[in-house]
C-alpha atoms as a PDB file:
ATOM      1  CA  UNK A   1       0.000   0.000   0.000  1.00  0.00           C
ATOM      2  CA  UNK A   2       1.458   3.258  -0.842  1.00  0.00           C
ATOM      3  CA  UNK A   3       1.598   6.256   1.361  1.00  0.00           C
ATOM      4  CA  UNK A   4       2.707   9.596   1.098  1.00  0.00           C
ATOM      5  CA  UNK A   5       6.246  10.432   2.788  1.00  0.00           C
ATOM      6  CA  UNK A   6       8.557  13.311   3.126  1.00  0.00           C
ATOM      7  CA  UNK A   7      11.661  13.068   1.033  1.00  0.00           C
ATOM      8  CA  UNK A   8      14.849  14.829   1.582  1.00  0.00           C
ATOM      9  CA  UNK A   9      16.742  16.007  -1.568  1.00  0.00           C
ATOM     10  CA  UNK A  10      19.159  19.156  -3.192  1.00  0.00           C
ATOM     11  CA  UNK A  11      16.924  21.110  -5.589  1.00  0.00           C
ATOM     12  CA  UNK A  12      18.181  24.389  -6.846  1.00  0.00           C
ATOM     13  CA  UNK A  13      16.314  27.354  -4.711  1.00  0.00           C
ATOM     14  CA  UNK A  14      16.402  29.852  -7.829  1.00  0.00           C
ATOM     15  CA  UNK A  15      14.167  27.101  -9.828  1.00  0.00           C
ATOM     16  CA  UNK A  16      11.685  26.543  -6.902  1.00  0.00           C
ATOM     17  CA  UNK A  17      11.155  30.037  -6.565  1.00  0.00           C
ATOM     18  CA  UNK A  18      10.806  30.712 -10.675  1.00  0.00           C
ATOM     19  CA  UNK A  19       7.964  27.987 -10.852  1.00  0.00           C
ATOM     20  CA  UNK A  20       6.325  27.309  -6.973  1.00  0.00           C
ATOM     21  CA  UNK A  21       2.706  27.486  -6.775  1.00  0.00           C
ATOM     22  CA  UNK A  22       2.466  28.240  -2.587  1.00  0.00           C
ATOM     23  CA  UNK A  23      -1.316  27.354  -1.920  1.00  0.00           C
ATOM     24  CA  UNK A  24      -3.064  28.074   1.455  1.00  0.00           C
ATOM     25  CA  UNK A  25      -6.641  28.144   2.471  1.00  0.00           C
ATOM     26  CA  UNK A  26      -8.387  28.448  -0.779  1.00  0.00           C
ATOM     27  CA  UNK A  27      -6.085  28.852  -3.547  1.00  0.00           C
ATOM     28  CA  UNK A  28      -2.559  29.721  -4.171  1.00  0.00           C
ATOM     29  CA  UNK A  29       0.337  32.657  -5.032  1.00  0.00           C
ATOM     30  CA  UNK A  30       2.755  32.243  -7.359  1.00  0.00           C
ATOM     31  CA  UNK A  31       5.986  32.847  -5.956  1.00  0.00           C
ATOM     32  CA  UNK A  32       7.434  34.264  -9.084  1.00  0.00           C
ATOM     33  CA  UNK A  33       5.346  37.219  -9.573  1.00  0.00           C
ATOM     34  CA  UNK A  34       2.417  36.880  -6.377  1.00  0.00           C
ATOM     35  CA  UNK A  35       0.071  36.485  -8.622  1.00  0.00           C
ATOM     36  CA  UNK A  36      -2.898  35.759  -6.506  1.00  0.00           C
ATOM     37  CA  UNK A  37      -6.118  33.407  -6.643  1.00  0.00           C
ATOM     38  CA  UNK A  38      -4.574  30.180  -8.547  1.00  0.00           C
ATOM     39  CA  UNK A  39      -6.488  27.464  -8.953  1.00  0.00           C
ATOM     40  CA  UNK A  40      -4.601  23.893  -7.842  1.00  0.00           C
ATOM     41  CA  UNK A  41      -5.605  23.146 -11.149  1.00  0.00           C
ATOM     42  CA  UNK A  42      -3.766  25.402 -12.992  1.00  0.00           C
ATOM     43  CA  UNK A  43      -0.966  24.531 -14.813  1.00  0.00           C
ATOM     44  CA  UNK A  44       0.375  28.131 -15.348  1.00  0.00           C
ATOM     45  CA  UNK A  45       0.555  31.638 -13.832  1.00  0.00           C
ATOM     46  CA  UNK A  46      -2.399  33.840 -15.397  1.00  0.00           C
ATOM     47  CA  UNK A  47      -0.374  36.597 -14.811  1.00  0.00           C
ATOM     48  CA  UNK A  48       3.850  35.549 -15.973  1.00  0.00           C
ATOM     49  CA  UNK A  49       2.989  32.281 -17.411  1.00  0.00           C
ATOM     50  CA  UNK A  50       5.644  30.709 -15.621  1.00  0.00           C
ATOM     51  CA  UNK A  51       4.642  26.480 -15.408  1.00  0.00           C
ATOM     52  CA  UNK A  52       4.526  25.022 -11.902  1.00  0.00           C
ATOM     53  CA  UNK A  53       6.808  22.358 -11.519  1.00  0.00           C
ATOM     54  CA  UNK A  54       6.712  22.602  -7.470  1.00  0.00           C
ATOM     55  CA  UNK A  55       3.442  22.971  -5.227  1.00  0.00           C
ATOM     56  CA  UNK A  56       3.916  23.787  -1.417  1.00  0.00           C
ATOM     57  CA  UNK A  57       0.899  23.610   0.911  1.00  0.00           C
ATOM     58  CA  UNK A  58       0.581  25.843   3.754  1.00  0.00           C
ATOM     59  CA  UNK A  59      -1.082  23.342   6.090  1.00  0.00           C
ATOM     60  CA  UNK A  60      -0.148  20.213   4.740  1.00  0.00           C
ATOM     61  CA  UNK A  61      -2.806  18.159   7.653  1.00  0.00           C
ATOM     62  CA  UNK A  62      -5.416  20.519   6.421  1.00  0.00           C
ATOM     63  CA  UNK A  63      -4.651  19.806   2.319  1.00  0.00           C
ATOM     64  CA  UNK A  64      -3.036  16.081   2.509  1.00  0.00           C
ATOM     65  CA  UNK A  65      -6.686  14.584   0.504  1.00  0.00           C
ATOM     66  CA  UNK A  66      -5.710  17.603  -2.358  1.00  0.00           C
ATOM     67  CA  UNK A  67      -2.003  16.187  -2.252  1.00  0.00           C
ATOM     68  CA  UNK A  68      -3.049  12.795  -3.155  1.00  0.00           C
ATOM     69  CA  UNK A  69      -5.159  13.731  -6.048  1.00  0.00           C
ATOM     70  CA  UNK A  70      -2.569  16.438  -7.489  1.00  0.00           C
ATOM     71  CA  UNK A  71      -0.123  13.326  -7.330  1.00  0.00           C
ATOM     72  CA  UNK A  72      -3.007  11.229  -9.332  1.00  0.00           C
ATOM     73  CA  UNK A  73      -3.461  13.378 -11.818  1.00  0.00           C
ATOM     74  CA  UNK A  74      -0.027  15.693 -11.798  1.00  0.00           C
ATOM     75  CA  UNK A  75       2.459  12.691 -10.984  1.00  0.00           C
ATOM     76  CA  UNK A  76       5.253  14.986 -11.992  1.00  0.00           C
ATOM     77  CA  UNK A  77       4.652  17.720  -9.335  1.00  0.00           C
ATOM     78  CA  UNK A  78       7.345  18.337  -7.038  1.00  0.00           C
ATOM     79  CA  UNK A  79       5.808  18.599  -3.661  1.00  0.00           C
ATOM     80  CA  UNK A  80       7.612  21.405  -1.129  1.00  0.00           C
ATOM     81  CA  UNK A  81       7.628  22.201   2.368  1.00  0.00           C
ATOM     82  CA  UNK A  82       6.530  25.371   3.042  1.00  0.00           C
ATOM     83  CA  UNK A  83       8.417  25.730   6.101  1.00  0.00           C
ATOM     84  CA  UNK A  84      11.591  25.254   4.807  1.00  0.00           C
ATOM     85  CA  UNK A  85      10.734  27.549   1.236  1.00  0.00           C
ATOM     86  CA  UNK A  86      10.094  30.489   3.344  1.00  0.00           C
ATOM     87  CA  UNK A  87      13.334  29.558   5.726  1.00  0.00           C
ATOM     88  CA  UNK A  88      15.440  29.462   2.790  1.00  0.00           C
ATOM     89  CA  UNK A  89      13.608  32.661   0.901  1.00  0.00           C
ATOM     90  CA  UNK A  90      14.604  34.501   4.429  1.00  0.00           C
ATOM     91  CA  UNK A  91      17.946  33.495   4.754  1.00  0.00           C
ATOM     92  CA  UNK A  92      19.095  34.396   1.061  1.00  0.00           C
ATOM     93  CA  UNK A  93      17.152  37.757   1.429  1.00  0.00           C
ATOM     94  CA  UNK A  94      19.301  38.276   4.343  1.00  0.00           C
ATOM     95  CA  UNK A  95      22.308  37.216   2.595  1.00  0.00           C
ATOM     96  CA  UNK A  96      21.569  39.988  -0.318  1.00  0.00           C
ATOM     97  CA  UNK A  97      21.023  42.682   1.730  1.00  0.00           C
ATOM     98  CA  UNK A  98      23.878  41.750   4.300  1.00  0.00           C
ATOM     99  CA  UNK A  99      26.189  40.666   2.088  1.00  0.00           C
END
């Protein structure tokens, strides 16, 4: 039986960030431009176009049944924690302002 399970692995930040969809309550952002209101669905930004490789759920308890049919239908989706995209956002912000 297969479950779903968080997986460790290097992915480049700069490509997360050009093509995350971060979805909360409702619908999601694109972190690109923060284009708002996009659908799960979508397969694009409205607004840049940029494609969605990477989705990260804000409350991942509160989404996990939308995970499992994104998977189903989207099987290439890159699922990302949310938690550690806006750590890592933070910290290189940091690092260009700081130096």
């Amino acid at each position: 039986m297969k479950q779903m399970f968080r997986v460790y692995q290097d992915i480049d930040f700069d490509d997360v960030k050009a093509h995350l969809l971060e979805y909360g309550v409702l619908s999601g952002i694109c972190a690109k431009c923060k284009a708002m209101e996009i659908k799960l669905n979508d397969h694009a930004c409205p607004k840049c176009g940029t494609t969605f490789k990477y989705v990260a759920f804000q409350n991942v308890r509160e989404h996990l049944p939308k995970m499992i049919k994104l998977h189903a239908e989207r099987p290439g989706m890159v699922f990302v924690d949310h938690q550690d995209f806006k750590r890592i956002e933070g910290e290189m912000r940091a690092r260009s302002i700081l130096g």
